[in-house]
C-alpha atoms as a PDB file:
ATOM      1  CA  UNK A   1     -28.552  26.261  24.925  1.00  0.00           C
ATOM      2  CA  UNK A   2     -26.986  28.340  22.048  1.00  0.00           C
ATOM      3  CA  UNK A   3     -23.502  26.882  23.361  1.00  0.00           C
ATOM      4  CA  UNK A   4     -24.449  23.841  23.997  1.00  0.00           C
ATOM      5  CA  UNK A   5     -25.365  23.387  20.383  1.00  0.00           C
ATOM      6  CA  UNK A   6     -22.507  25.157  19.373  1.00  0.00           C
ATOM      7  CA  UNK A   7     -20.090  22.727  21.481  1.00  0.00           C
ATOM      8  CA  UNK A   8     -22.110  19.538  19.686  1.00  0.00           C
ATOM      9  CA  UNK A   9     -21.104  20.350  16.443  1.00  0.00           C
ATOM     10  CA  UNK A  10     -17.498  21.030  17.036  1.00  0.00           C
ATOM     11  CA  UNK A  11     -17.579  17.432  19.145  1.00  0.00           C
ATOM     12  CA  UNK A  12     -18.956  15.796  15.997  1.00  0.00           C
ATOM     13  CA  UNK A  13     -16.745  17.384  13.562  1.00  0.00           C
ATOM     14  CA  UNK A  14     -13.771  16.378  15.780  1.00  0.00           C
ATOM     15  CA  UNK A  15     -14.609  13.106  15.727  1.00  0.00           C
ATOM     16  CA  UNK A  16     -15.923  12.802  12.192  1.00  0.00           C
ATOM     17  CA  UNK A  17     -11.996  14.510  11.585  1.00  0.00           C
ATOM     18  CA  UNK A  18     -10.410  11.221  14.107  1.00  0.00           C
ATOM     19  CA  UNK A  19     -12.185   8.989  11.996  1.00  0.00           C
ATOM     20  CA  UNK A  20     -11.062   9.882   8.904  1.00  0.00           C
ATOM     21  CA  UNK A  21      -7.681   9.857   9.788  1.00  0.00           C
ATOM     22  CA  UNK A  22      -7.573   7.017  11.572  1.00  0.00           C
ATOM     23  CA  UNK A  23      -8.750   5.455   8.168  1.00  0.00           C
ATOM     24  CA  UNK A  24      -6.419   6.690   6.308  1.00  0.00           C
ATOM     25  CA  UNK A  25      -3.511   4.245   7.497  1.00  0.00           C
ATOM     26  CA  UNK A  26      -6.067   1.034   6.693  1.00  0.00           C
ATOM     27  CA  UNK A  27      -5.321  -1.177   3.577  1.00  0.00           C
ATOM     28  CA  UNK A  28      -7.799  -3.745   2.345  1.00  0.00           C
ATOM     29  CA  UNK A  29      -7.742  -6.974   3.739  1.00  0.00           C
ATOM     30  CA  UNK A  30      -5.629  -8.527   1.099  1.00  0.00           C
ATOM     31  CA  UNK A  31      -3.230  -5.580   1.114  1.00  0.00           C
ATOM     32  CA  UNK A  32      -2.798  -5.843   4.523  1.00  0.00           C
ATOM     33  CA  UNK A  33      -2.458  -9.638   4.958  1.00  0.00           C
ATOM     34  CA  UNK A  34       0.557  -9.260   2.124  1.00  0.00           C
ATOM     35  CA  UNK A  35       1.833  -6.486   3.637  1.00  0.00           C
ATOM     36  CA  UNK A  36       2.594  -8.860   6.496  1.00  0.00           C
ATOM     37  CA  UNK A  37       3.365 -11.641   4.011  1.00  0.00           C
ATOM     38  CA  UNK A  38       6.006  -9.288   2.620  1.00  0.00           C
ATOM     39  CA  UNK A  39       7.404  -7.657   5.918  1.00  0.00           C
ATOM     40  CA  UNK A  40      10.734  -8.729   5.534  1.00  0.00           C
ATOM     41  CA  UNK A  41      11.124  -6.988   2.041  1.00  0.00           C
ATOM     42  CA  UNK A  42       9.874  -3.927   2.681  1.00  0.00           C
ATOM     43  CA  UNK A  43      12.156  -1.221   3.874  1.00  0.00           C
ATOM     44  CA  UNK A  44      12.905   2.224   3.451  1.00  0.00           C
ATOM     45  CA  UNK A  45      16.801   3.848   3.806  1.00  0.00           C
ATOM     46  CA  UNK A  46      15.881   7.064   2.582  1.00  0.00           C
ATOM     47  CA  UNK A  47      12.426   8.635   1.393  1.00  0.00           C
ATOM     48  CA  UNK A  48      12.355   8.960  -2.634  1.00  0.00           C
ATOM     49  CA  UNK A  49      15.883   7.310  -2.972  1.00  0.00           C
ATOM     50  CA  UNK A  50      15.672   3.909  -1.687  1.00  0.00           C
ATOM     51  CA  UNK A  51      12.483   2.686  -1.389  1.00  0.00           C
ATOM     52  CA  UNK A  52      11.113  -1.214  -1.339  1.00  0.00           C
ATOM     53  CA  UNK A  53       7.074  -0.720  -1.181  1.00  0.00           C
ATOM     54  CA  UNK A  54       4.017  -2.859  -2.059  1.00  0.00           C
ATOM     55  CA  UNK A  55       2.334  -2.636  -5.208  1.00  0.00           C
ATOM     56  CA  UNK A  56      -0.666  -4.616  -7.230  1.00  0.00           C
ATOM     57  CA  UNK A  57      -1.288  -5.159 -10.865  1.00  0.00           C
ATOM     58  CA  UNK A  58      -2.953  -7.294 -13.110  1.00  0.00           C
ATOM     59  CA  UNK A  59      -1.491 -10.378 -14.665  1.00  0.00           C
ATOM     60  CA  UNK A  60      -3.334 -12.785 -16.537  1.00  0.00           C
ATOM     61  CA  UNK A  61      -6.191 -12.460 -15.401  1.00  0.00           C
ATOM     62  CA  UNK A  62      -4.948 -12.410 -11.409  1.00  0.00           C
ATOM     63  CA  UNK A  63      -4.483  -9.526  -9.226  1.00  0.00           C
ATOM     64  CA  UNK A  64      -0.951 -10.119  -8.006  1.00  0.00           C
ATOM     65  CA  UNK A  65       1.127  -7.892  -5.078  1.00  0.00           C
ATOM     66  CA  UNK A  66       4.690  -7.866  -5.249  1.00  0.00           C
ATOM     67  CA  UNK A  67       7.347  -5.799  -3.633  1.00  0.00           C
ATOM     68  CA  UNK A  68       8.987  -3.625  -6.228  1.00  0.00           C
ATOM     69  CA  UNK A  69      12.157  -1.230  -5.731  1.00  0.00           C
ATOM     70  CA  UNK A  70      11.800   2.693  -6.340  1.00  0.00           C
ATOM     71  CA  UNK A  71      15.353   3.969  -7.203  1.00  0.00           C
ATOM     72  CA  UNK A  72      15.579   6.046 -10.027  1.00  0.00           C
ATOM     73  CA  UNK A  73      19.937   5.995  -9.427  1.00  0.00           C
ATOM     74  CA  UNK A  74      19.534   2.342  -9.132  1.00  0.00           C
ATOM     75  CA  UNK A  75      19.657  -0.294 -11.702  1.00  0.00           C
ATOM     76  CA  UNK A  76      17.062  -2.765 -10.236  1.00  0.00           C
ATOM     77  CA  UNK A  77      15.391  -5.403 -11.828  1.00  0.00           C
ATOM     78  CA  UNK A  78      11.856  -5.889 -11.952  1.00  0.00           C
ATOM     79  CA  UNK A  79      10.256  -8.658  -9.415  1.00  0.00           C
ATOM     80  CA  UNK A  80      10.472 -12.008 -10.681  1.00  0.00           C
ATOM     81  CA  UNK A  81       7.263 -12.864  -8.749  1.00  0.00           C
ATOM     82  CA  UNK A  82       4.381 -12.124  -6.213  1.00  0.00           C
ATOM     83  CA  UNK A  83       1.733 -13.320  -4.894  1.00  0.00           C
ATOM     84  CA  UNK A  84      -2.083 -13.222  -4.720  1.00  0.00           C
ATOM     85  CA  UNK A  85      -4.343 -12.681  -2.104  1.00  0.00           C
ATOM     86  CA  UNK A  86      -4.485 -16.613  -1.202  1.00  0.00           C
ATOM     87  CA  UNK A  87      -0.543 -16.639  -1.252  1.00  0.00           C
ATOM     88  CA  UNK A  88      -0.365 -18.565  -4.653  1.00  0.00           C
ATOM     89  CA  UNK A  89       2.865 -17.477  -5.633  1.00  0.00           C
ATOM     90  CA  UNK A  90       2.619 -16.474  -9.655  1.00  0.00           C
ATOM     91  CA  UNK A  91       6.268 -16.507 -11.297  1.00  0.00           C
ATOM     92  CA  UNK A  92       6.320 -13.469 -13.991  1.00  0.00           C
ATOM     93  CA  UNK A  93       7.190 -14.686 -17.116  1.00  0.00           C
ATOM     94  CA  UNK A  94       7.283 -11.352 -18.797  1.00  0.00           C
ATOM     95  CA  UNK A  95       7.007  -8.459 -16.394  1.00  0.00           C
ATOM     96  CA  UNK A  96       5.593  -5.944 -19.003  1.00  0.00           C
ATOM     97  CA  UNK A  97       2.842  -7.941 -19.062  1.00  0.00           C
ATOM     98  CA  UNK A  98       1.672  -7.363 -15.370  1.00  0.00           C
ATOM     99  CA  UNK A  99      -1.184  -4.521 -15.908  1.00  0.00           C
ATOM    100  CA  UNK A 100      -2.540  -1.662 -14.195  1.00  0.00           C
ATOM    101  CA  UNK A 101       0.414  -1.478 -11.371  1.00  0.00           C
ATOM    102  CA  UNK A 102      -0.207   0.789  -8.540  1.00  0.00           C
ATOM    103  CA  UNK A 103       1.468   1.186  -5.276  1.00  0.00           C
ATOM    104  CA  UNK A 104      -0.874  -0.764  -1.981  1.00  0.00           C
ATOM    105  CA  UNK A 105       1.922   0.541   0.548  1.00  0.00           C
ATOM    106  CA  UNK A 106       4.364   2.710   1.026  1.00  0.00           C
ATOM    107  CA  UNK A 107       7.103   1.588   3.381  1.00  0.00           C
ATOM    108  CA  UNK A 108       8.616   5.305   4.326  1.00  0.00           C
ATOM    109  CA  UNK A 109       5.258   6.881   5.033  1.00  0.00           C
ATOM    110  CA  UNK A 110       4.343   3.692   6.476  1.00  0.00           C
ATOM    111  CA  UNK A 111       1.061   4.089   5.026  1.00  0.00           C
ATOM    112  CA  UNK A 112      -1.414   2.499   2.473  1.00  0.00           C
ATOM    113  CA  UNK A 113      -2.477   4.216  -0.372  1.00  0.00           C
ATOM    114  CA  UNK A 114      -6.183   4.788  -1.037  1.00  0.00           C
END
C-alpha cells in the first residue's frame, strides 16, 4: 500500500511536470493567429544576431503585433506597421509612440513568451 501511494504521487507530479511544459510553447489566441499571419517574416539565421520575432505594444489606444528585427550590428529600421488581433492593419506614424512593447514570440526558440 505504502508503494502504491508512493508510485501515485510521482505519477501525478509527472504529469502535473508534462503539463506545464507542454504549456509553455502556447501563445494566446491572438498571438498565435498573428504568429501565423506573420509566418513569412519571421526567421531566425543565428540566435542573438539575426533575429525577426513577434512583438506587441500599445498604440493609440490599440494593441498592435508587428514583426520587429533584433540586430544590435544591424542598422534596421523600425516596422512601419502591424496589425491587430482582427488583422486591421495600423500604419505607424511615429514609432516611438507605440507603448509598452514586449516580445509575443521568439522565432529561434520557437517559443512564445509568457
Amino acid at each position: 500500500m505504502k508503494h502504491l501511494l508512493i508510485f501515485s504521487f510521482g505519477l501525478l507530479f509527472t504529469l502535473i511536470s508534462c503539463k506545464k511544459d507542454a504549456d509553455a510553447n502556447v501563445g494566446s489566441e491572438c498571438a498565435m493567429k498573428l504568429k501565423s499571419h506573420f509566418k513569412d517574416e519571421l526567421r531566425c539565421s543565428k540566435k542573438g544576431e539575426m533575429e525577426n520575432n513577434l512583438y506587441a505594444g500599445d498604440y493609440k489606444g490599440k494593441t498592435v503585433y508587428f514583426v520587429d528585427t533584433m540586430c544590435p550590428l544591424c542598422n534596421t529600421v523600425p516596422p512601419a506597421f502591424g496589425f491587430t488581433c482582427n488583422l486591421e492593419k495600423i500604419i505607424f506614424e511615429d514609432f516611438a509612440e507605440l507603448k509598452n512593447r514586449e516580445q509575443v514570440y521568439n522565432s529561434c526558440t520557437k517559443k512564445f513568451i509568457n
